[in-house]
PDB file of N, CA and C in Angstrom:
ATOM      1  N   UNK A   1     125.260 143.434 108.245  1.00  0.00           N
ATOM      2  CA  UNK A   1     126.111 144.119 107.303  1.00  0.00           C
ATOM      3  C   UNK A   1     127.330 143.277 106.949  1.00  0.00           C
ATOM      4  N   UNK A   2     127.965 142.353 108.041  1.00  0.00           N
ATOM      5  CA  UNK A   2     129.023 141.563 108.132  1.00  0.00           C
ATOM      6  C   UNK A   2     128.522 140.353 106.831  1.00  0.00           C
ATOM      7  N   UNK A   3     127.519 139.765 106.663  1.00  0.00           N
ATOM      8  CA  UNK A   3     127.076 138.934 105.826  1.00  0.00           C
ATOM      9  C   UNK A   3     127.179 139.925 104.466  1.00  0.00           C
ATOM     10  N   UNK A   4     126.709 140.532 104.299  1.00  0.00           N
ATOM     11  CA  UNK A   4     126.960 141.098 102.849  1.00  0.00           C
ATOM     12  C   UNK A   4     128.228 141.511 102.416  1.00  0.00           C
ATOM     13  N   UNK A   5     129.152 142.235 103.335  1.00  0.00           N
ATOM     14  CA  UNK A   5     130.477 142.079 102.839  1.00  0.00           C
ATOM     15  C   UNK A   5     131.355 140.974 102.318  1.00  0.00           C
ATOM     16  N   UNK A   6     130.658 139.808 103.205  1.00  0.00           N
ATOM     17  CA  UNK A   6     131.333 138.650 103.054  1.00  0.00           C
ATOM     18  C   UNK A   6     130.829 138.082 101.171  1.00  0.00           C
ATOM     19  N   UNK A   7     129.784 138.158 101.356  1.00  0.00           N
ATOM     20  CA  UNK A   7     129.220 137.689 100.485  1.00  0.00           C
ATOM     21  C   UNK A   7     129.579 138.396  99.039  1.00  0.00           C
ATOM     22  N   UNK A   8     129.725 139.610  99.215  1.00  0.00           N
ATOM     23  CA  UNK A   8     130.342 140.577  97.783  1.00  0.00           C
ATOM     24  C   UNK A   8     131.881 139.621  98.240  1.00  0.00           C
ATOM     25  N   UNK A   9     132.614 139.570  99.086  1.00  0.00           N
ATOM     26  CA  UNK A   9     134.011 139.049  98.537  1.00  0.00           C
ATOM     27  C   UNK A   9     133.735 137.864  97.748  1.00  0.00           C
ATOM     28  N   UNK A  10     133.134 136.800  98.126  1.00  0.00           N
ATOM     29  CA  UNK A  10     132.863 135.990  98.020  1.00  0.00           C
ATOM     30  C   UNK A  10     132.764 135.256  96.406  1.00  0.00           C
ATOM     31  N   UNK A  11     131.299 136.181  95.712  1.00  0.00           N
ATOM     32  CA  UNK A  11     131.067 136.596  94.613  1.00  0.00           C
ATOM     33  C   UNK A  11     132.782 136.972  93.836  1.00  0.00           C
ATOM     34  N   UNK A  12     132.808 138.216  94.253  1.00  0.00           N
ATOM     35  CA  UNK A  12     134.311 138.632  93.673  1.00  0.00           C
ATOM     36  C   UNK A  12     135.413 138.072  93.467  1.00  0.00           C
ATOM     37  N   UNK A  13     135.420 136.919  94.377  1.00  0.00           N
ATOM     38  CA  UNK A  13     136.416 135.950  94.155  1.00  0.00           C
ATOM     39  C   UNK A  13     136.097 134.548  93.562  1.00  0.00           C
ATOM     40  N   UNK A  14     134.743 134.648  93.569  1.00  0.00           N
ATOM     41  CA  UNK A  14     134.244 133.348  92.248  1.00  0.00           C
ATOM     42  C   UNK A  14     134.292 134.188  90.773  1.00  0.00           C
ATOM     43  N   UNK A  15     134.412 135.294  90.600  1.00  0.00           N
ATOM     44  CA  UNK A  15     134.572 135.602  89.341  1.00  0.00           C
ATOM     45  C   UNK A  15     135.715 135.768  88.642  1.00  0.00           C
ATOM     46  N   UNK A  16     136.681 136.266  90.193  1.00  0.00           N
ATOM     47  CA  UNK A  16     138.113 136.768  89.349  1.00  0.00           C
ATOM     48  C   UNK A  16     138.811 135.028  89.325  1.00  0.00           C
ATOM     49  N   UNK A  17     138.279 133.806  89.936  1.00  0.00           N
ATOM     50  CA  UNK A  17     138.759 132.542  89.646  1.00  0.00           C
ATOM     51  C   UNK A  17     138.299 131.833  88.493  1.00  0.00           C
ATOM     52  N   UNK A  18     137.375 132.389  88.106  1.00  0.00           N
ATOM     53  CA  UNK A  18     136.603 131.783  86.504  1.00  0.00           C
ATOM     54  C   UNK A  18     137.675 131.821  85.619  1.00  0.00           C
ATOM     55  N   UNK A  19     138.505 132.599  85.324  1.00  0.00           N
ATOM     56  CA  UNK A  19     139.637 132.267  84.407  1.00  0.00           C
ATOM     57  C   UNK A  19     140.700 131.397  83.920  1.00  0.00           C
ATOM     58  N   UNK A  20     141.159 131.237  85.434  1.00  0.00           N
ATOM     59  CA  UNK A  20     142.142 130.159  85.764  1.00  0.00           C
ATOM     60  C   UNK A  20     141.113 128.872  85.728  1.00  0.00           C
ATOM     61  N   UNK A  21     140.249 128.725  85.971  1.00  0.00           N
ATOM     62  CA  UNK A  21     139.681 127.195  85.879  1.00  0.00           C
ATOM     63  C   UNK A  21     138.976 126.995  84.421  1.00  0.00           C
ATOM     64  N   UNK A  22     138.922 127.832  83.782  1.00  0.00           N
ATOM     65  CA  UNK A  22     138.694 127.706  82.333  1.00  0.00           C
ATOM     66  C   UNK A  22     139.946 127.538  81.789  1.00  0.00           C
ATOM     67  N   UNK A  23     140.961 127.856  81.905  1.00  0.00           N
ATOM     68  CA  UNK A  23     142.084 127.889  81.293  1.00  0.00           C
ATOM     69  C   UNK A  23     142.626 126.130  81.819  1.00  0.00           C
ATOM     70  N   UNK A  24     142.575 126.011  82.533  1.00  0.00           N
ATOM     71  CA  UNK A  24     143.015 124.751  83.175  1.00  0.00           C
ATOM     72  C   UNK A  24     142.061 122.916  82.635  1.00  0.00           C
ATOM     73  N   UNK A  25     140.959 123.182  81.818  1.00  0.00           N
ATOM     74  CA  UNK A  25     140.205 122.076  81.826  1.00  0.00           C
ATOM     75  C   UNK A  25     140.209 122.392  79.736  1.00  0.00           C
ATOM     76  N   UNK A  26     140.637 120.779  79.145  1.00  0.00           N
ATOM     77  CA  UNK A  26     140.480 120.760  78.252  1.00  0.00           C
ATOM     78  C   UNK A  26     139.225 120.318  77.585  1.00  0.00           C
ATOM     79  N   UNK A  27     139.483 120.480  76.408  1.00  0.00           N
ATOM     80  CA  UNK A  27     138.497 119.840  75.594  1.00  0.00           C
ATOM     81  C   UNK A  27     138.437 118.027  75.786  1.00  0.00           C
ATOM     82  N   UNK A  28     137.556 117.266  75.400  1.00  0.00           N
ATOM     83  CA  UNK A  28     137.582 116.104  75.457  1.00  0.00           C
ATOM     84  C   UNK A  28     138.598 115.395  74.201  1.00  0.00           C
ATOM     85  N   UNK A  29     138.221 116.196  73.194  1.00  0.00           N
ATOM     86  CA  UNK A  29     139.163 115.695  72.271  1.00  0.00           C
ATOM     87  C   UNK A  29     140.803 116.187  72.113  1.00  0.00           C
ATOM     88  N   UNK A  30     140.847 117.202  72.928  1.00  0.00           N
ATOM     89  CA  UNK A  30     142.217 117.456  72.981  1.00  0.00           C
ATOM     90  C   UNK A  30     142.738 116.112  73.967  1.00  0.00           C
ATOM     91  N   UNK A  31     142.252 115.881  75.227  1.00  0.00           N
ATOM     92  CA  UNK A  31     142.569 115.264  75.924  1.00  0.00           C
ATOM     93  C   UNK A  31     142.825 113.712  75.619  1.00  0.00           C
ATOM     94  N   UNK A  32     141.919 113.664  74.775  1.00  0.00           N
ATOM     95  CA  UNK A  32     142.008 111.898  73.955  1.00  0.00           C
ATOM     96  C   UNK A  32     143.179 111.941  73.191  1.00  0.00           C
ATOM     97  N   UNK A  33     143.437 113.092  72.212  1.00  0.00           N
ATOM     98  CA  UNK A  33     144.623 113.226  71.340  1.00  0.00           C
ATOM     99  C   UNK A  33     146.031 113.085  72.200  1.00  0.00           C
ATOM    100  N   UNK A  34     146.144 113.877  73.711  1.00  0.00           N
ATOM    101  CA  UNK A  34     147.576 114.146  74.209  1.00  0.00           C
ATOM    102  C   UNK A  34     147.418 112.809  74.824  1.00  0.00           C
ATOM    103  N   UNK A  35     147.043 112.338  75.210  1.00  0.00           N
ATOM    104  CA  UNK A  35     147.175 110.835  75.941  1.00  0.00           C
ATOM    105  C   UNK A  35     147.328 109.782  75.077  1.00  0.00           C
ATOM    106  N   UNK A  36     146.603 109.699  74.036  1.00  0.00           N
ATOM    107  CA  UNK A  36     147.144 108.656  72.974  1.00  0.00           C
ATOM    108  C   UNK A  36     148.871 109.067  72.751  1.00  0.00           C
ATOM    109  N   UNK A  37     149.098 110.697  72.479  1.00  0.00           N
ATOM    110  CA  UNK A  37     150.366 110.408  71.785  1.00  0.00           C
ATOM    111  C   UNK A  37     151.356 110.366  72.798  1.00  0.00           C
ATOM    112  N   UNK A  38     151.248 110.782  74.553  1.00  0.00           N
ATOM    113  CA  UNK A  38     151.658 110.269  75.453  1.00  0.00           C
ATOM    114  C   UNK A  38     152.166 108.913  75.652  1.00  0.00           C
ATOM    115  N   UNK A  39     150.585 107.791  75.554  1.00  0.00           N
ATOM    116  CA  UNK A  39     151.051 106.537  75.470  1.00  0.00           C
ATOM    117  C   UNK A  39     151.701 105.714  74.181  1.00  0.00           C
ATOM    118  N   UNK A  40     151.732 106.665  73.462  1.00  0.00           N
ATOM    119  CA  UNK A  40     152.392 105.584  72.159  1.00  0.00           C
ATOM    120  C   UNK A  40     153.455 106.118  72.330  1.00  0.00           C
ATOM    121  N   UNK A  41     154.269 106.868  72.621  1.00  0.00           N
ATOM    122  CA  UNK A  41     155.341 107.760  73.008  1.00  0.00           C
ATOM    123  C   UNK A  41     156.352 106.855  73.660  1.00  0.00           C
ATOM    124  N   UNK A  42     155.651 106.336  74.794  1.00  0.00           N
ATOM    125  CA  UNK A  42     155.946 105.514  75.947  1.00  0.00           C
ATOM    126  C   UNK A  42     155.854 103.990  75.896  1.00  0.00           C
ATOM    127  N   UNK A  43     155.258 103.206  74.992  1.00  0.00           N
ATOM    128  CA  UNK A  43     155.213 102.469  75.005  1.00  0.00           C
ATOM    129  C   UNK A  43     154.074 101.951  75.962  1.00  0.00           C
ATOM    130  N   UNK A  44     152.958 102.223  76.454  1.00  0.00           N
ATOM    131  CA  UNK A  44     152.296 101.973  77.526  1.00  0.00           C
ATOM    132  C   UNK A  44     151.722 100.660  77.695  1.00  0.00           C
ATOM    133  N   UNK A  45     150.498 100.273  76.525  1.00  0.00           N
ATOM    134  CA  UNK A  45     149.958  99.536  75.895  1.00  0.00           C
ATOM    135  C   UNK A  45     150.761  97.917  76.283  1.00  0.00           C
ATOM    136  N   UNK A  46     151.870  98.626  75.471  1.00  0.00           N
ATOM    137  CA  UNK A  46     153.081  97.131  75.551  1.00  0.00           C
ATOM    138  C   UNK A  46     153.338  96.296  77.203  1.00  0.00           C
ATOM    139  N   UNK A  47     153.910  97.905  77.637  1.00  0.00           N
ATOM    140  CA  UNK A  47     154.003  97.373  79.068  1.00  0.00           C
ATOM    141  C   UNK A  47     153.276  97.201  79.740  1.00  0.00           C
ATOM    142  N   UNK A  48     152.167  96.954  79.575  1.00  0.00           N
ATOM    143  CA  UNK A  48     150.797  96.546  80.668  1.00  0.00           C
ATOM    144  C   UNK A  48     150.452  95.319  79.991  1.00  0.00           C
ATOM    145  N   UNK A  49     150.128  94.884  79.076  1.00  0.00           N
ATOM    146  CA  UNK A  49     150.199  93.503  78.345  1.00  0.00           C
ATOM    147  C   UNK A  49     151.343  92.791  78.770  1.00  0.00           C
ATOM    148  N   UNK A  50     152.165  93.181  78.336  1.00  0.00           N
ATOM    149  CA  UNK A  50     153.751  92.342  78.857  1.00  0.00           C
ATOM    150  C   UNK A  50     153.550  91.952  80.269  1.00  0.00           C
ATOM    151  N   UNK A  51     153.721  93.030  80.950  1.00  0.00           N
ATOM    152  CA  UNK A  51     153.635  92.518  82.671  1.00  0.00           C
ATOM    153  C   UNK A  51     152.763  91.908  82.798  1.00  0.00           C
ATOM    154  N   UNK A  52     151.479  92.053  82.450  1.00  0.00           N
ATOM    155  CA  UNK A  52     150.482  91.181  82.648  1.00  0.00           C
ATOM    156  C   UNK A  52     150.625  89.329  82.423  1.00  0.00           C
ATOM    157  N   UNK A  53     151.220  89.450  81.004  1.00  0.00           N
ATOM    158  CA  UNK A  53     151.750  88.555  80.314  1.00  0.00           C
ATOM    159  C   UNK A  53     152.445  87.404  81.521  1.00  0.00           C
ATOM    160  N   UNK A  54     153.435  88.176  81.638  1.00  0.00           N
ATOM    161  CA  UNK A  54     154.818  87.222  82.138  1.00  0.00           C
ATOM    162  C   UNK A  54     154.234  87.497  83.661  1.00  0.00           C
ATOM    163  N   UNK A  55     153.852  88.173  84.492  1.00  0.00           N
ATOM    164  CA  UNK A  55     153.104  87.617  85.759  1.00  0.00           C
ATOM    165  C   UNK A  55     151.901  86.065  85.372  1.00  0.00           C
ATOM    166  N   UNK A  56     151.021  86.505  84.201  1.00  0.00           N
ATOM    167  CA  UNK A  56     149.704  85.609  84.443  1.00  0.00           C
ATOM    168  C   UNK A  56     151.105  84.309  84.296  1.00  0.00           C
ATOM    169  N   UNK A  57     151.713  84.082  83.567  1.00  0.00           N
ATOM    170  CA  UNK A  57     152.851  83.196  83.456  1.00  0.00           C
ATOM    171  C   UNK A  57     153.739  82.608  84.531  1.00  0.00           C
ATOM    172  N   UNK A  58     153.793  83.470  85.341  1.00  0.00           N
ATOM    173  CA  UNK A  58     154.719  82.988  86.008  1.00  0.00           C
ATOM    174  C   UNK A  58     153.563  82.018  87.762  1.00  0.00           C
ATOM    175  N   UNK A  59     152.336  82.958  87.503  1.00  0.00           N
ATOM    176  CA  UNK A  59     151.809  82.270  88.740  1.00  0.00           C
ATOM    177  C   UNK A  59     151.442  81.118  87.321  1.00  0.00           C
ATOM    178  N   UNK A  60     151.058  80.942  86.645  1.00  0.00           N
ATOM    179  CA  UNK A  60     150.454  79.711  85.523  1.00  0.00           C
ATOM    180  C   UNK A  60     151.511  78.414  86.039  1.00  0.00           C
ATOM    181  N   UNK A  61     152.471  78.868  85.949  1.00  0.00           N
ATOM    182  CA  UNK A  61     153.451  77.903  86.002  1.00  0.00           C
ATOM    183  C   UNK A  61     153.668  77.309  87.420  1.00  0.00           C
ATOM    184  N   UNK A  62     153.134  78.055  88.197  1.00  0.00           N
ATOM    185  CA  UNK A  62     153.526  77.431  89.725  1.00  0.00           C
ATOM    186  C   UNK A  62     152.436  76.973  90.222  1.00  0.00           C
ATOM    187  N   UNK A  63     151.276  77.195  89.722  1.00  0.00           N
ATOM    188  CA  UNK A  63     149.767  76.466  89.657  1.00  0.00           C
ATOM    189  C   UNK A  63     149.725  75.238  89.021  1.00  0.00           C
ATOM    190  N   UNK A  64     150.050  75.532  87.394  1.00  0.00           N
ATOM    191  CA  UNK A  64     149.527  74.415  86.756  1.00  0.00           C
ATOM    192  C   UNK A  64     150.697  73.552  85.961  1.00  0.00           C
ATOM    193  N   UNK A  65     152.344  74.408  86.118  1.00  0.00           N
ATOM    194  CA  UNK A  65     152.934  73.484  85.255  1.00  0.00           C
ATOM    195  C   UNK A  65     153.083  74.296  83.648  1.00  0.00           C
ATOM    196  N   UNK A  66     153.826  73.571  82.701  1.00  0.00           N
ATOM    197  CA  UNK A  66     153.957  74.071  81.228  1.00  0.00           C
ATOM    198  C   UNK A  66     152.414  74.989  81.115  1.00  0.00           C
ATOM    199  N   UNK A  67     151.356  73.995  81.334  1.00  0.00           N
ATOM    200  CA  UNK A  67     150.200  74.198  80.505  1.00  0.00           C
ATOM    201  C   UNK A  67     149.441  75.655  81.573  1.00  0.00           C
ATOM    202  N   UNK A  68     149.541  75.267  82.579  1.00  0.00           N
ATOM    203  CA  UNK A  68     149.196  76.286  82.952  1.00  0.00           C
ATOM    204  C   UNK A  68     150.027  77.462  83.236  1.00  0.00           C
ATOM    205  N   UNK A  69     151.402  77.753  82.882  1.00  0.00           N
ATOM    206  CA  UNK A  69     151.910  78.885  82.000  1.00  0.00           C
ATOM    207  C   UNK A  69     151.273  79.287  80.822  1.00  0.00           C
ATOM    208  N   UNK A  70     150.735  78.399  79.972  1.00  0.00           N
ATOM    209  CA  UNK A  70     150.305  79.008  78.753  1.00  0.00           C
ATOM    210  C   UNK A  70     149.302  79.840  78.714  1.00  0.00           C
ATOM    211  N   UNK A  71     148.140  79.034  79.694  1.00  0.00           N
ATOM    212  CA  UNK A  71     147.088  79.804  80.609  1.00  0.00           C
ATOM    213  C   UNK A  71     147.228  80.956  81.345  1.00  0.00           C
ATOM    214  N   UNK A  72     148.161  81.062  81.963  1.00  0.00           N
ATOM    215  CA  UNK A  72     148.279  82.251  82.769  1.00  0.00           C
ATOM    216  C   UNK A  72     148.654  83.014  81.924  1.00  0.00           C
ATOM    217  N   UNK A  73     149.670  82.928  80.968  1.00  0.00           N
ATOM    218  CA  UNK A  73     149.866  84.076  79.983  1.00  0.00           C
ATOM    219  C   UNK A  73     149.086  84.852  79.521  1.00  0.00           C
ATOM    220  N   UNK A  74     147.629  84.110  78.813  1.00  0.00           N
ATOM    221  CA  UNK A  74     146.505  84.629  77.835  1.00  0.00           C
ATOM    222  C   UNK A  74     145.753  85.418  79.228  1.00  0.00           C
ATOM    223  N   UNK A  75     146.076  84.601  80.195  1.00  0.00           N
ATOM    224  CA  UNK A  75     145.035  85.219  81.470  1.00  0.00           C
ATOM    225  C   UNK A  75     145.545  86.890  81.715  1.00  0.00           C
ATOM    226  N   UNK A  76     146.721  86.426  81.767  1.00  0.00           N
ATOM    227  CA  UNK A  76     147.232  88.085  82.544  1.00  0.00           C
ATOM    228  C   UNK A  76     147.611  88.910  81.343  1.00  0.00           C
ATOM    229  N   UNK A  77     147.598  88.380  80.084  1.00  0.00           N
ATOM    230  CA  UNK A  77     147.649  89.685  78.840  1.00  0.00           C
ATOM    231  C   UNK A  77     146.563  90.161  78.865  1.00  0.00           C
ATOM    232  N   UNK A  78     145.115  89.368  78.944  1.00  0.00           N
ATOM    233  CA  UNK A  78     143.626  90.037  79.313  1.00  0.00           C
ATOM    234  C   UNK A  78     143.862  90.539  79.616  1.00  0.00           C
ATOM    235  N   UNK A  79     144.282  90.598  81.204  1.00  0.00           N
ATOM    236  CA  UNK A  79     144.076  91.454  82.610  1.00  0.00           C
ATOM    237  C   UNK A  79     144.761  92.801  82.174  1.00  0.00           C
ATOM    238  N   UNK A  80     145.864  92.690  81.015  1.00  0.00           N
ATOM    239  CA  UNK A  80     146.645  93.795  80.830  1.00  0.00           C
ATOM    240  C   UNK A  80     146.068  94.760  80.270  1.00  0.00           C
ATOM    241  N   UNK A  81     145.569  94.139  79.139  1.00  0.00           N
ATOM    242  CA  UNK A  81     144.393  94.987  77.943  1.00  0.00           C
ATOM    243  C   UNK A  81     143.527  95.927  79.113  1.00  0.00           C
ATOM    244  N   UNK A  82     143.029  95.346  79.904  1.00  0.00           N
ATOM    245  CA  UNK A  82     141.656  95.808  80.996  1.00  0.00           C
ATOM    246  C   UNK A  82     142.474  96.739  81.604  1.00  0.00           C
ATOM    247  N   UNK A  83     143.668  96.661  82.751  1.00  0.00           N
ATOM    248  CA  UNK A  83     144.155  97.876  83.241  1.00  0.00           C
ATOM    249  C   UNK A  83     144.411  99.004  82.012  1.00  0.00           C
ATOM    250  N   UNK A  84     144.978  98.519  80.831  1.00  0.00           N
ATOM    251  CA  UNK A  84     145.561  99.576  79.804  1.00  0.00           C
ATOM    252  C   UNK A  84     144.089 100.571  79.770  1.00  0.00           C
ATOM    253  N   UNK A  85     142.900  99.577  79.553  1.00  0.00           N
ATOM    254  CA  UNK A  85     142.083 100.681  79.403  1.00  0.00           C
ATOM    255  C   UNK A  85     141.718 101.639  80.259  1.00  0.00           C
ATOM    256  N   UNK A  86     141.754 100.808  81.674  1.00  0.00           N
ATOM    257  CA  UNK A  86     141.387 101.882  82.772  1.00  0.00           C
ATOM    258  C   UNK A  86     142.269 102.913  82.952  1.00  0.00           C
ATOM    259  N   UNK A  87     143.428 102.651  82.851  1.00  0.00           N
ATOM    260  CA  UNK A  87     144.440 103.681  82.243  1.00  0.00           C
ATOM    261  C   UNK A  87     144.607 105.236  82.049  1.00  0.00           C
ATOM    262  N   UNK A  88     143.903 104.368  80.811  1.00  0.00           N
ATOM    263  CA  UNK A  88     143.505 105.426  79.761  1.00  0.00           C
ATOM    264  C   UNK A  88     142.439 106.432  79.718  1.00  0.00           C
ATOM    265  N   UNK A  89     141.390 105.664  80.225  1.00  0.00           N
ATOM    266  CA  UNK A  89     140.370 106.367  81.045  1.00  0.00           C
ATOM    267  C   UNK A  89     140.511 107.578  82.224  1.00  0.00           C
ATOM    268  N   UNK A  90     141.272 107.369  82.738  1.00  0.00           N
ATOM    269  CA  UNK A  90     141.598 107.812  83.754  1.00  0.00           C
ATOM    270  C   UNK A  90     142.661 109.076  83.581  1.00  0.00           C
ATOM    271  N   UNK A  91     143.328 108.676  82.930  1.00  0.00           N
ATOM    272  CA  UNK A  91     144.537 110.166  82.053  1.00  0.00           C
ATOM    273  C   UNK A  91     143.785 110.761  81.173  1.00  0.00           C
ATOM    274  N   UNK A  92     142.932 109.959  80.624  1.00  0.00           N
ATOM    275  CA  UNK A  92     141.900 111.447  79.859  1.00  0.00           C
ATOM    276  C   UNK A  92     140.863 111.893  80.515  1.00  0.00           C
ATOM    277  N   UNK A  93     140.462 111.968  81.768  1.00  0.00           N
ATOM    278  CA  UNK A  93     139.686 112.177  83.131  1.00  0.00           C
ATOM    279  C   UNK A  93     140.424 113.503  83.402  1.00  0.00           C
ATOM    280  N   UNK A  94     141.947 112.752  83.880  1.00  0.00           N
ATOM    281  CA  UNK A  94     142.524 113.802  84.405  1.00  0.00           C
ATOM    282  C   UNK A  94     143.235 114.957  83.777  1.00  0.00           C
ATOM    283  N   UNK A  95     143.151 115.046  82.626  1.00  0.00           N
ATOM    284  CA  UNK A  95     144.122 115.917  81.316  1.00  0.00           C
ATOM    285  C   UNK A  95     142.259 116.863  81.349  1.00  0.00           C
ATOM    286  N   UNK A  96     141.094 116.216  80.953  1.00  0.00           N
ATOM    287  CA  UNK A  96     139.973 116.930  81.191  1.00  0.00           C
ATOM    288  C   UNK A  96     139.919 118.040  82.291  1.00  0.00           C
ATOM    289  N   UNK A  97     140.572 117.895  83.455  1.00  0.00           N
ATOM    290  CA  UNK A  97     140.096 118.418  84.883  1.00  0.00           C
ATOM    291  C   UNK A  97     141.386 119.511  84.889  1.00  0.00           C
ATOM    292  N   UNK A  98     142.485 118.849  84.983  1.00  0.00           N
ATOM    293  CA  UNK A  98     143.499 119.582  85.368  1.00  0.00           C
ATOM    294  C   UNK A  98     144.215 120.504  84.017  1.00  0.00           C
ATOM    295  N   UNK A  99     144.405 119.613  82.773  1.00  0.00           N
ATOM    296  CA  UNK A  99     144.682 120.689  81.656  1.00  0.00           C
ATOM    297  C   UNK A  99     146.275 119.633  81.746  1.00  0.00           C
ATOM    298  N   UNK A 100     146.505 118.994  82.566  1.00  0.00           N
ATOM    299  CA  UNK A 100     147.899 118.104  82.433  1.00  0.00           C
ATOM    300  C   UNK A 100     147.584 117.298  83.385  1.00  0.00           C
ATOM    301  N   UNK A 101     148.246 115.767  83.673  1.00  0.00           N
ATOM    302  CA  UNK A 101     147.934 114.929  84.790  1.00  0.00           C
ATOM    303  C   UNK A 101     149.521 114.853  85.100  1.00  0.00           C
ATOM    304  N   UNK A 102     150.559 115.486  84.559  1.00  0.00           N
ATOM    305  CA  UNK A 102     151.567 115.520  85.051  1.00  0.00           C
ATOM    306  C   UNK A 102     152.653 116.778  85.598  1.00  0.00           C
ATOM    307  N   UNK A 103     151.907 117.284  86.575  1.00  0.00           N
ATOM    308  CA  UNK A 103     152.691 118.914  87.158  1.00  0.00           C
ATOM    309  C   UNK A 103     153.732 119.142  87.095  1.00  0.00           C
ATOM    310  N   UNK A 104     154.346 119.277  86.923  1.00  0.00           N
ATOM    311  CA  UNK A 104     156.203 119.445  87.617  1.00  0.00           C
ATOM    312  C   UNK A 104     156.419 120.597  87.838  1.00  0.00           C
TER     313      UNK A 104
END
């Protein structure tokens, strides 16, 4: 008898939680929209290229000299582009799941 009580709560409380977790998970395209205007907001893009930038630069230069500053630059603006995307990926993952990736 102890199993079936449990089991009606159980039930009862997967249904009365269906709300809140619908309410909480966006659309895909909402989520692409608030994160783009998040990161253009912020400048994001910039600052992950940049840092990338002036790090691939700064080890370039202690490796190779002028030339390999120039190298490290193009190297670590790549590298920047690549985190920006994972990024991005990842905040529209989490704006999907949670409905915000930033609580307060």
């Amino acid at each position: 008898m102890k199993l079936f009580k449990f089991a009606g709560y159980a039930v009862t409380a997967a249904i009365l939680s269906m709300p809140l977790s619908i309410l909480a998970q966006e659309s895909h395209e909402d989520a692409v929209v608030q994160t783009h205007r998040h990161d253009r907001r912020h400048h994001t893009k910039a600052k992950f290229v940049a840092g990338g930038a002036v790090g691939g630069a700064i080890v370039g230069a202690k490796v190779g000299g002028p030339a390999g500053a120039v190298v490290g630059a193009g190297v670590g603006a790549g590298g920047g582009l690549i985190a920006n995307h994972i990024h991005k990926k990842h905040e529209i993952r989490k704006r999907e799941e949670t409905g915000t990736p930033y609580q307060r």
